[in-house]
N, C-alpha and C. Protein backbone atom coordinates (compact mmCIF):
# COMPACT_ATOMS: atom_id res chain seq x y z
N UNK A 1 26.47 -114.93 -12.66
CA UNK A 1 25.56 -114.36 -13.64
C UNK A 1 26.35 -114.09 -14.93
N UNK A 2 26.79 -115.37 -15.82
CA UNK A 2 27.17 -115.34 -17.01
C UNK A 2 26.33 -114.19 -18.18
N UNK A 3 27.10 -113.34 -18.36
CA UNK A 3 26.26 -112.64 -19.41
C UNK A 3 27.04 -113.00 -20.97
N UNK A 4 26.38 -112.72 -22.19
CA UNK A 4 27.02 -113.02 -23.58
C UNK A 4 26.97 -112.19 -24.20
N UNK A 5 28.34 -111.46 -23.64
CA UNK A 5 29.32 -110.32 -24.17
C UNK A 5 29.97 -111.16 -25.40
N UNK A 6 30.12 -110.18 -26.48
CA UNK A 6 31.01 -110.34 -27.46
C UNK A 6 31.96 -109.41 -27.79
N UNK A 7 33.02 -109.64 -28.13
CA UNK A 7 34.34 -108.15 -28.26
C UNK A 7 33.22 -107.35 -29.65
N UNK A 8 33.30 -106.13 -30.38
CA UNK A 8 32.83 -105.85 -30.62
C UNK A 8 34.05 -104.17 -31.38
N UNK A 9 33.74 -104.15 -32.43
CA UNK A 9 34.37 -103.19 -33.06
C UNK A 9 36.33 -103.37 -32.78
N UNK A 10 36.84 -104.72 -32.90
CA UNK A 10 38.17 -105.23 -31.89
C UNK A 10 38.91 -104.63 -33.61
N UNK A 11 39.99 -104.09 -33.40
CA UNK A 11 40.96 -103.19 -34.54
C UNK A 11 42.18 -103.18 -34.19
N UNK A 12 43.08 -103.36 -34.98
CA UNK A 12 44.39 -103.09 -34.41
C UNK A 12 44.58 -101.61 -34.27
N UNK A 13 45.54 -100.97 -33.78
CA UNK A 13 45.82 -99.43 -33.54
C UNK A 13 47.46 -99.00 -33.77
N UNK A 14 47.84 -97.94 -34.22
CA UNK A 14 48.97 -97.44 -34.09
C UNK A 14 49.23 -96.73 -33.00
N UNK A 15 50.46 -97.05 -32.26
CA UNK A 15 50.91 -96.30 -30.98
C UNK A 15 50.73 -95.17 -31.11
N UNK A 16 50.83 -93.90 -32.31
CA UNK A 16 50.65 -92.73 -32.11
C UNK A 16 49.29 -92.59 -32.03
N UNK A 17 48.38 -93.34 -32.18
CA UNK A 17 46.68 -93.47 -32.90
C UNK A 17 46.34 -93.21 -31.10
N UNK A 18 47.10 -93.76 -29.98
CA UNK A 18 46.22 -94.22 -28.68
C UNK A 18 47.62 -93.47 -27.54
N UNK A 19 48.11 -92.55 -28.00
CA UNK A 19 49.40 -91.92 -27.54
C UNK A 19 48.06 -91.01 -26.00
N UNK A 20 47.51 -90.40 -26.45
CA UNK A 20 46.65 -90.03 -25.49
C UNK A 20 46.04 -90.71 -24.01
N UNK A 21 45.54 -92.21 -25.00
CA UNK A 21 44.84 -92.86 -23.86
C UNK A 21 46.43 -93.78 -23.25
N UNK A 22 47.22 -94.12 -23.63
CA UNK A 22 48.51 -94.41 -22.74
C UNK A 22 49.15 -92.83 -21.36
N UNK A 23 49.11 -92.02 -22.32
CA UNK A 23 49.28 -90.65 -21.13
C UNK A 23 48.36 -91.08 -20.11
N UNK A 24 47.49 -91.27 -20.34
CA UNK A 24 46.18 -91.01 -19.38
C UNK A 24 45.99 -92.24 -18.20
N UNK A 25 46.45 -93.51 -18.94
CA UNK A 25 46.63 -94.48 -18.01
C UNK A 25 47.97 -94.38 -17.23
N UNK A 26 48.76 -93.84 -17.70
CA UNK A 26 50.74 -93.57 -16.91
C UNK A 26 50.32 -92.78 -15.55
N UNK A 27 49.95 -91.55 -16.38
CA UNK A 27 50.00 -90.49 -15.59
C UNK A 27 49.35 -90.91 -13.89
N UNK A 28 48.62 -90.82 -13.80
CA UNK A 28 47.85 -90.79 -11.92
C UNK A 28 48.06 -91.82 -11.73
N UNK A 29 48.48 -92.90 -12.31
CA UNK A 29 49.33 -94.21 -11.43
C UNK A 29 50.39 -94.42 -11.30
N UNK A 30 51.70 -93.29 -12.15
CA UNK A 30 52.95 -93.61 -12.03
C UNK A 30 53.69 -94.47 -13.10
N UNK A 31 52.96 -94.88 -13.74
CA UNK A 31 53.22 -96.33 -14.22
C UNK A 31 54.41 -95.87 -15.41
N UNK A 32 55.23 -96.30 -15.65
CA UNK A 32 56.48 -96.53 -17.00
C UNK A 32 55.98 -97.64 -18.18
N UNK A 33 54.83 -97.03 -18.77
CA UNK A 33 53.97 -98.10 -19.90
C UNK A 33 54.79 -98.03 -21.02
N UNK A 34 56.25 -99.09 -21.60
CA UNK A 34 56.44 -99.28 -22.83
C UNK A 34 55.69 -100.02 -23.82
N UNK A 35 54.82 -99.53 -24.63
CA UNK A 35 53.93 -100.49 -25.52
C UNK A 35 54.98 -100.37 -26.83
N UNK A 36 56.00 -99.83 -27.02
CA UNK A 36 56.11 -99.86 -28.34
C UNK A 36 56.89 -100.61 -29.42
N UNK A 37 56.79 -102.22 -28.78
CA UNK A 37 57.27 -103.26 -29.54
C UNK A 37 56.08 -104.26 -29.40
N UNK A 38 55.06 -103.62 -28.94
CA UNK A 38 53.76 -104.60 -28.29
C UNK A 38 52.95 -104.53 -30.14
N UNK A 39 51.90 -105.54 -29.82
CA UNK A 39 50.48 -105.44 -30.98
C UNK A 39 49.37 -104.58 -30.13
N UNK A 40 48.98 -103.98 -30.60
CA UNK A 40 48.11 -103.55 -29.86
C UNK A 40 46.33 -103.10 -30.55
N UNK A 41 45.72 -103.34 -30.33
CA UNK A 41 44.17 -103.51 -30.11
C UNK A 41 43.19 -103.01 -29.52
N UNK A 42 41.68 -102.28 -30.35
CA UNK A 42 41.37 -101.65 -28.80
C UNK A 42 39.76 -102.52 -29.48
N UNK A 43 38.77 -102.16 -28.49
CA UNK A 43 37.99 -103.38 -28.27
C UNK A 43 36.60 -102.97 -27.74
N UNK A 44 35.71 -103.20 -27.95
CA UNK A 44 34.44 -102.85 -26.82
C UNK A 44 34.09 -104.21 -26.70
N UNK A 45 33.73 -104.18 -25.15
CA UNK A 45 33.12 -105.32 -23.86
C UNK A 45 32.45 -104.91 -23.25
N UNK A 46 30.94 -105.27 -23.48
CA UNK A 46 30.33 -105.06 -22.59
C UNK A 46 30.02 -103.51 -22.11
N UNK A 47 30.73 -103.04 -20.64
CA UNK A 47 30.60 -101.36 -20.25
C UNK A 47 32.25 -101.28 -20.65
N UNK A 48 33.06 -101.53 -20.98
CA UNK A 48 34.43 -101.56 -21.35
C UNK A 48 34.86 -101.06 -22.37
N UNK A 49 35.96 -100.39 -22.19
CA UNK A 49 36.79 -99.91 -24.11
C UNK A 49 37.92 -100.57 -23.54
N UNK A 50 38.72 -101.20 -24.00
CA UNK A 50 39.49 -102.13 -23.83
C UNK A 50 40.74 -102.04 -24.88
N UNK A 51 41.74 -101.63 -24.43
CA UNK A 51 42.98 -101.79 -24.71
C UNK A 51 44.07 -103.01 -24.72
N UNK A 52 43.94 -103.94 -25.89
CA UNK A 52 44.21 -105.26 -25.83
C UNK A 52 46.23 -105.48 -26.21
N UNK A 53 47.02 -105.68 -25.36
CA UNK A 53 48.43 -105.25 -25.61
C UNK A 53 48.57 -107.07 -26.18
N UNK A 54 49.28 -107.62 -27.15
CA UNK A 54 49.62 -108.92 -27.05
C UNK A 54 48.73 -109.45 -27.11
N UNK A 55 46.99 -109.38 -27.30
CA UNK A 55 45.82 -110.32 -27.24
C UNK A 55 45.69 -110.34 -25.41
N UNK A 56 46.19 -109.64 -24.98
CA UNK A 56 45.52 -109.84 -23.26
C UNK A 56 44.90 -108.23 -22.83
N UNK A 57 43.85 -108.05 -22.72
CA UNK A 57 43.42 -107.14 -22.31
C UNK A 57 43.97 -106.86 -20.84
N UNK A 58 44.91 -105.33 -21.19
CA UNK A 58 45.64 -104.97 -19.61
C UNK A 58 45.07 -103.80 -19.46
N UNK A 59 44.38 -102.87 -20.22
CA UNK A 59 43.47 -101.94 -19.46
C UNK A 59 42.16 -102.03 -20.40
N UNK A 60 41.44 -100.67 -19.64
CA UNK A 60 39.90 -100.39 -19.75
C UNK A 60 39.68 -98.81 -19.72
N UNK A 61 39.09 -98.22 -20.28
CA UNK A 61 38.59 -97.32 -20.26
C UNK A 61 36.68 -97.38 -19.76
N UNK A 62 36.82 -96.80 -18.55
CA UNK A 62 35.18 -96.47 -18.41
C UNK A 62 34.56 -95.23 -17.32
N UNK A 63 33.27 -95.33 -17.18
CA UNK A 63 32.68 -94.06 -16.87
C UNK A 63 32.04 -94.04 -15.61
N UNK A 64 32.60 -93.14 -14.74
CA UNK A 64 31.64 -93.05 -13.57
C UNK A 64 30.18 -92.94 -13.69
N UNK A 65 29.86 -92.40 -14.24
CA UNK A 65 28.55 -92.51 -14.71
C UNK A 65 28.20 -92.37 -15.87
N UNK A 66 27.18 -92.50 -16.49
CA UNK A 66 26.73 -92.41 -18.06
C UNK A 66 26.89 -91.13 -18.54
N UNK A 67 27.52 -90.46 -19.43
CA UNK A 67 27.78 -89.15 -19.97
C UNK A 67 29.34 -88.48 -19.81
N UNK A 68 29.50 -89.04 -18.50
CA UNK A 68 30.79 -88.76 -18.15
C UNK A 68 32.12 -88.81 -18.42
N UNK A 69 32.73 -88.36 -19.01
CA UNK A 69 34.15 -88.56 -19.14
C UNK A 69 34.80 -89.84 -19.53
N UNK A 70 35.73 -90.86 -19.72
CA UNK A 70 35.97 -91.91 -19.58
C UNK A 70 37.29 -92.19 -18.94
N UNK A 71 37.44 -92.82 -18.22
CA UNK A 71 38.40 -92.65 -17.13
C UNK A 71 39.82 -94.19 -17.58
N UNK A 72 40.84 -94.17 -18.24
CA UNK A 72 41.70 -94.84 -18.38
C UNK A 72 42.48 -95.26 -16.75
N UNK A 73 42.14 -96.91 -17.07
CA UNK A 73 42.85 -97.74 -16.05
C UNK A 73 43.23 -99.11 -16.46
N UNK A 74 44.47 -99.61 -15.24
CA UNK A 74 44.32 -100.78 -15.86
C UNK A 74 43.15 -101.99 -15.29
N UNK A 75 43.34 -103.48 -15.90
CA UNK A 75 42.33 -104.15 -16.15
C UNK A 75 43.35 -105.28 -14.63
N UNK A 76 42.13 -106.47 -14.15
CA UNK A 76 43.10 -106.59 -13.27
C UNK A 76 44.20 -107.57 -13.72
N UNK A 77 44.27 -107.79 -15.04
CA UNK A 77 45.79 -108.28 -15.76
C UNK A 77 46.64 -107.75 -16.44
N UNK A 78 46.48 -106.16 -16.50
CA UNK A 78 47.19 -105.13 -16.74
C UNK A 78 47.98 -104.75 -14.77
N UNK A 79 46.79 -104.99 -13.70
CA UNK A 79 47.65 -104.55 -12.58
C UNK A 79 48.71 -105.73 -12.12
N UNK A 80 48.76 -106.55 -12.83
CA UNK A 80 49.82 -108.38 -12.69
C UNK A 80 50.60 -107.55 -13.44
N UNK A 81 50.58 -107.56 -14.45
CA UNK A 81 51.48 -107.05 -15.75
C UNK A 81 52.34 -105.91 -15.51
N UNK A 82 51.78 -104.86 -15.21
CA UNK A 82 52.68 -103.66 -14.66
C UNK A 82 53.11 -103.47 -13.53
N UNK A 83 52.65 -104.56 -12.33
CA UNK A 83 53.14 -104.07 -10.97
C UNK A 83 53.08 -102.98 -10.34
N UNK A 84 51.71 -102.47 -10.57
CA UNK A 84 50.72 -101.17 -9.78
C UNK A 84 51.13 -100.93 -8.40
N UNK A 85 51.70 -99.47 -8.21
CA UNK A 85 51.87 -99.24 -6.35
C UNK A 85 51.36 -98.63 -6.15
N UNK A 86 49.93 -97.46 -7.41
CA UNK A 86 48.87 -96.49 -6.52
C UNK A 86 47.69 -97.06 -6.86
N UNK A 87 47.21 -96.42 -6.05
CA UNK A 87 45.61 -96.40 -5.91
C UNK A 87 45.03 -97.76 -5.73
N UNK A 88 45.53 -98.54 -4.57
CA UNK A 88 44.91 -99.81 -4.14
C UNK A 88 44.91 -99.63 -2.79
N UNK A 89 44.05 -100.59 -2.08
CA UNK A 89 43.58 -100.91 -0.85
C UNK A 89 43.30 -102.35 -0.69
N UNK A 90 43.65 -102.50 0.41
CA UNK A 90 44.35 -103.53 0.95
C UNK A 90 43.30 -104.49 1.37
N UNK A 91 42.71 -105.81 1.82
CA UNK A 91 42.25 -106.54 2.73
C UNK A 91 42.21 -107.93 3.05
N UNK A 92 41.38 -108.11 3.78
CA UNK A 92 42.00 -109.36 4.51
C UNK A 92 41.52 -110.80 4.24
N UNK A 93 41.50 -111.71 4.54
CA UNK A 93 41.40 -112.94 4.06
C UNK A 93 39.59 -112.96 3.73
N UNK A 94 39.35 -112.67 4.88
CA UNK A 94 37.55 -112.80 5.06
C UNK A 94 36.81 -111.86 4.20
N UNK A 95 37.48 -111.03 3.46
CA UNK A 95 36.65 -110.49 2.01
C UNK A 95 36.80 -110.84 0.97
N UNK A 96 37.73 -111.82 0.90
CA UNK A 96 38.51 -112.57 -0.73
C UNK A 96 37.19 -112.91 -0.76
N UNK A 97 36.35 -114.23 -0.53
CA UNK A 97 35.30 -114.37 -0.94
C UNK A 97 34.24 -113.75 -1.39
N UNK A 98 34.01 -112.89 -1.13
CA UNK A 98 32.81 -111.92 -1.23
C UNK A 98 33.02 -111.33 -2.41
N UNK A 99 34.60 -110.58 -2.44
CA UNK A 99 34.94 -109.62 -4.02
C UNK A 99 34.80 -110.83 -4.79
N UNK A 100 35.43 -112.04 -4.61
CA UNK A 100 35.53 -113.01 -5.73
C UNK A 100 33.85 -113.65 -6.34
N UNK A 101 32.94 -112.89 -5.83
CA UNK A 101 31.71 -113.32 -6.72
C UNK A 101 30.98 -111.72 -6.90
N UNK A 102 31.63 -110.53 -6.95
CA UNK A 102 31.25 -109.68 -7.29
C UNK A 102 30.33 -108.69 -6.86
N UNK A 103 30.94 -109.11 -5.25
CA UNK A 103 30.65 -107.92 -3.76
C UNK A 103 31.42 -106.58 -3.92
N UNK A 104 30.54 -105.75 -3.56
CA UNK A 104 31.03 -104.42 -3.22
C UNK A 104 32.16 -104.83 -2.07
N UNK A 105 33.45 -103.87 -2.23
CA UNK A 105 34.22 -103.80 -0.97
C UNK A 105 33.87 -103.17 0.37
N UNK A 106 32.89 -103.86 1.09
CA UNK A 106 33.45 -102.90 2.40
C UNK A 106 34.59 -102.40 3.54
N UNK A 107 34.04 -101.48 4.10
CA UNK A 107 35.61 -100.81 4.77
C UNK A 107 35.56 -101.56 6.14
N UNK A 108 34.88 -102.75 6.70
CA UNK A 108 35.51 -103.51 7.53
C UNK A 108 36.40 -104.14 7.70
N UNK A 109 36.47 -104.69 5.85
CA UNK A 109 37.69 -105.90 5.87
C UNK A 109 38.63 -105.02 5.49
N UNK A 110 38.75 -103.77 5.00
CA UNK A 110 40.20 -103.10 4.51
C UNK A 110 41.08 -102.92 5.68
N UNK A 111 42.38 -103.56 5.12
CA UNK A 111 43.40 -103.21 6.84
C UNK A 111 44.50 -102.04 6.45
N UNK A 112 44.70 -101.94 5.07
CA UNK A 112 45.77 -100.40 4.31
C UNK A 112 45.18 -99.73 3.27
N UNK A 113 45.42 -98.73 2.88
CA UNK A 113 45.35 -98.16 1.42
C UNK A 113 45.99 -97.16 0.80
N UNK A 114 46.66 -97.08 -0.37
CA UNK A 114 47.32 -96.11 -0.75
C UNK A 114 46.44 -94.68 -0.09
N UNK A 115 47.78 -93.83 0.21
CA UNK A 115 47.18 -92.64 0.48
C UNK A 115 46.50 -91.57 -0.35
N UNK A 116 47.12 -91.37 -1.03
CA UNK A 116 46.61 -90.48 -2.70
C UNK A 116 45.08 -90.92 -2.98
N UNK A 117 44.36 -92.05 -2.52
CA UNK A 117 42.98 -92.86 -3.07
C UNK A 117 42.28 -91.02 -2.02
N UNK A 118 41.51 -90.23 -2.95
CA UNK A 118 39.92 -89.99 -2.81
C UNK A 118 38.91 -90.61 -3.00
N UNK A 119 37.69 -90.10 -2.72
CA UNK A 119 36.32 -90.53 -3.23
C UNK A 119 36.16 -90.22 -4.68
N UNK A 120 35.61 -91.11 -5.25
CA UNK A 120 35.25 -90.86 -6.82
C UNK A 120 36.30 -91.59 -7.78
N UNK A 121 37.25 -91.79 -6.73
CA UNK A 121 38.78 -92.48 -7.67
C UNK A 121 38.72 -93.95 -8.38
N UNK A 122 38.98 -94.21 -9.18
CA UNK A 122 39.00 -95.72 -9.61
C UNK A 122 40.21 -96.25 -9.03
N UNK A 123 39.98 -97.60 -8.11
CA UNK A 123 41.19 -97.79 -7.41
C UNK A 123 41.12 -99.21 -7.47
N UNK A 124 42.02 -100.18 -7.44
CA UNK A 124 42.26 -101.90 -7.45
C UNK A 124 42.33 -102.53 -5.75
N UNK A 125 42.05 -103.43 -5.49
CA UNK A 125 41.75 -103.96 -4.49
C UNK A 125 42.69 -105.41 -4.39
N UNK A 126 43.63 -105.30 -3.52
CA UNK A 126 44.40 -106.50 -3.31
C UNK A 126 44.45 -107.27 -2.16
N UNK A 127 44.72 -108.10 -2.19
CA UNK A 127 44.65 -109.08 -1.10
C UNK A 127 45.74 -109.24 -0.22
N UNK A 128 45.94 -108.79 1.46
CA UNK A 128 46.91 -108.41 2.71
C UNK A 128 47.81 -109.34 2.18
N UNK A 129 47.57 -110.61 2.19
CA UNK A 129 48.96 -111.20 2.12
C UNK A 129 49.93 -111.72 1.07
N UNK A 130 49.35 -111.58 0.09
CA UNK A 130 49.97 -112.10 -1.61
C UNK A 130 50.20 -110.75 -1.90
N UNK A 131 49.49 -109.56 -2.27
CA UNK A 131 49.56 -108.69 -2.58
C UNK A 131 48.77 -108.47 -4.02
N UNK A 132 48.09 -109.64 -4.76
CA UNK A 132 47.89 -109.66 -5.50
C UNK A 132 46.14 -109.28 -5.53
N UNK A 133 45.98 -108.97 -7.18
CA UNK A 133 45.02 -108.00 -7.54
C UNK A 133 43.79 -108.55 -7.72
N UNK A 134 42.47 -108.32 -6.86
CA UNK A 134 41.02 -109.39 -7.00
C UNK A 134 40.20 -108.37 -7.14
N UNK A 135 40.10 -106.99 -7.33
CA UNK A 135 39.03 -105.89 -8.08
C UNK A 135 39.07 -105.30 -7.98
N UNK A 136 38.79 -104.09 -9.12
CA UNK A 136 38.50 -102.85 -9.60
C UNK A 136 37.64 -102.36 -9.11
N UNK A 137 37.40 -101.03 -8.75
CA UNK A 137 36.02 -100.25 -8.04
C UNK A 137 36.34 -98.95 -7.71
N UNK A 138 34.97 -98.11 -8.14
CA UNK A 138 34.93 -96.81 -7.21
C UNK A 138 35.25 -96.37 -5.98
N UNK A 139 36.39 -95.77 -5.79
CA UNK A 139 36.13 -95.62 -4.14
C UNK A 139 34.70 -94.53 -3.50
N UNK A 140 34.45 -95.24 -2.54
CA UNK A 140 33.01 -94.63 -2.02
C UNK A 140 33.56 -93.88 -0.34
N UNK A 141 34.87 -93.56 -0.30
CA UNK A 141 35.22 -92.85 1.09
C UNK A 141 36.87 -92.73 0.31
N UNK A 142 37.41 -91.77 1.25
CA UNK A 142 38.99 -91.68 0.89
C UNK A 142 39.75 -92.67 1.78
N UNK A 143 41.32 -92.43 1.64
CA UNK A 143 41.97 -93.82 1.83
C UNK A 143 42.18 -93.95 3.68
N UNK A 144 42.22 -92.25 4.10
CA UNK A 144 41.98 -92.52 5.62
C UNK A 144 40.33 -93.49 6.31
N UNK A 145 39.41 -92.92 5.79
CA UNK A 145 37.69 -93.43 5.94
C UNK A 145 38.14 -94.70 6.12
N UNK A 146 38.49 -95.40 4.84
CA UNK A 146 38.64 -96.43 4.35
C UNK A 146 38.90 -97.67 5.16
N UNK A 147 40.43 -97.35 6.01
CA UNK A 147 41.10 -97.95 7.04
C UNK A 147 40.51 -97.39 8.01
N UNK A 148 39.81 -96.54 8.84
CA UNK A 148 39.52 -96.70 9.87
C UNK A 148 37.92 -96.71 10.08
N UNK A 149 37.00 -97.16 8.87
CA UNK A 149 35.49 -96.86 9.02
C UNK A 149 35.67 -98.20 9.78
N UNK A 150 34.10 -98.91 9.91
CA UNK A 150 33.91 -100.18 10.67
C UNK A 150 33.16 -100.98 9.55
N UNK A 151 31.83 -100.12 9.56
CA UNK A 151 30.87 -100.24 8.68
C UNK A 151 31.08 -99.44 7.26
N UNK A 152 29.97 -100.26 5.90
CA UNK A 152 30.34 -99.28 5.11
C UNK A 152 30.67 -99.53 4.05
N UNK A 153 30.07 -99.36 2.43
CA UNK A 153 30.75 -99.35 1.81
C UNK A 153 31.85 -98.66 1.46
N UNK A 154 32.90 -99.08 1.14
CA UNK A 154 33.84 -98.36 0.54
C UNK A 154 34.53 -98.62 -1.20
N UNK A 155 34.13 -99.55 -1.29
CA UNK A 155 34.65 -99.24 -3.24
C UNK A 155 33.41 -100.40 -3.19
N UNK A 156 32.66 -99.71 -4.81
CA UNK A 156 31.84 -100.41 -5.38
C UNK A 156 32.45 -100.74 -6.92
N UNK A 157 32.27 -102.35 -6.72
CA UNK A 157 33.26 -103.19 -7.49
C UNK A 157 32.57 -102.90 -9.46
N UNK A 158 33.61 -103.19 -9.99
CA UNK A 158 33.18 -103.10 -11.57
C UNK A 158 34.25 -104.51 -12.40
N UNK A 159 34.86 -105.13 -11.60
CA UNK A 159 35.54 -106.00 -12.30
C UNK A 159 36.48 -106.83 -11.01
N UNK A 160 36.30 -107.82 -11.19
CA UNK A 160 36.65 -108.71 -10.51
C UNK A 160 37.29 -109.86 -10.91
N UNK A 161 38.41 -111.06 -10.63
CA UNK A 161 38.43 -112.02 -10.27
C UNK A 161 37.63 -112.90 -10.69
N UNK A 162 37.45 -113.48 -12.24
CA UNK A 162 36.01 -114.50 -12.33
C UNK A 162 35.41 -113.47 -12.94
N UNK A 163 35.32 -112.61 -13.28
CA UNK A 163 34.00 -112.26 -14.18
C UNK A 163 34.20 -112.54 -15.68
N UNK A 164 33.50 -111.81 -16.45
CA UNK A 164 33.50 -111.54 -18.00
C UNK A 164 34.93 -111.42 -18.42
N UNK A 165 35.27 -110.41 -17.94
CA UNK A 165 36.50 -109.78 -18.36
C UNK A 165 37.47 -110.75 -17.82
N UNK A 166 37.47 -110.91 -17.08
CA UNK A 166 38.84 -112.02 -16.37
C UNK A 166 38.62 -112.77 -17.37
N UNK A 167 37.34 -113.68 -17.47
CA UNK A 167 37.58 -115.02 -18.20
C UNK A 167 38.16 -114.95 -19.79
N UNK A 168 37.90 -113.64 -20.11
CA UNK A 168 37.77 -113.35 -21.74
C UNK A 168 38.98 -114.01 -22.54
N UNK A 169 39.02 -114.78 -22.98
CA UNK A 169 40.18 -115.11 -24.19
C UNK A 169 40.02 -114.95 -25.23
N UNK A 170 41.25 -114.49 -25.95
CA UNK A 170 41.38 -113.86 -27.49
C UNK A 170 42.40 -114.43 -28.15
C-alpha cells in the first residue's frame, strides 16, 4: 500500500538547535550519538519528524497516540548505523515474512527480548539469526509476556523493512 508522502518542511539544523532531541534519543537506549561533524536535517514524513544525519534518515520522532508527547527513536537505518543493544526483541525465521509486509509482531514467533522492554515502550524487532533490524513497534506486553506468551499480540508495528520510510531517498 504505496502511499505519496512527500518530505515536507526538510531544513538544515544546528547541533545546539536539536541538542535536546539527541539527549532524548541517547538517553533510554544507551546509545554514544556523535553528530557533530555530521549535516544534519530535520524533516516531516508522513506520521514522522525525522532527523536526517548525512541525507539518511537515522531517527524519528513520534506519538503513541495523537496529543501525546513525542517519543525520540531511532529509524530502522539509524538501528544499522548505531548498533542498538536496548529495547529489541528477537524472532524467528517464520515471522520475517509477515513484519516484512507490515504485520503486527506476535509473541509466538518471539524467541528473546531485551529485558528493560515494558508495555507502551517503542522497541525494534530483529531477526534470531543475523541480528539485524526488520521493525519498529509498540510493545503491547513486557519483555518477560513477550518470550513466554503463545498467542498474542505483542508489538504493533509502525515501520518496517519496505515501507515509505525504508524506501525514502534524499
Amino acid at each position: 500500500m504505496a502511499r505519496d508522502w512527500k518530505l515536507k518542511q526538510r531544513k538544515p539544523v544546528r547541533h545546539k538547535k536539536i541538542k535536546g532531541l539527541i539527549e532524548r534519543l541517547s538517553q533510554p537506549l544507551e546509545l554514544e550519538v556523535d553528530l557533530s561533524s555530521t549535516f544534519l536535517e530535520q524533516a516531516e514524513y508522513g506520521p514522522w519528524s525525522l532527523l536526517i544525519v548525512n541525507k539518511s534518515p537515522l531517527a524519528m520522532e513520534v506519538s503513541p497516540n495523537e496529543g501525546s508527547e513525542r517519543i525520540a527513536f531511532p529509524t530502522l537505518r539509524g538501528c544499522l548505523a548505531w548498533d542498538l543493544e536496548m529495547k529489541w526483541c528477537e524472532v524467528d525465521h517464520g515471522a520475517i515474512p509477515f513484519l516484512l509486509n507490515g504485520a503486527d509482531c506476535m509473541a509466538a514467533g518471539i524467541h528473546s527480548a531485551c529485558e528493560s522492554i515494558e508495555e507502551g515502550d517503542l522497541i525494534w524487532i530483529r531477526d534470531q539469526e543475523h541480528r539485524k533490524p526488520l521493525a519498529i513497534g509498540w510493545a503491547k506486553m513486557n519483555a518477560d509476556e513477550m518470550v513466554t506468551a503463545t498467542s498474542g499480540k505483542a508489538v504493533k508495528s509502525i515501520h518496517y523493512v519496505g515501507d515509505e520510510l525504508w524506501e525514502l531517498e534524499l
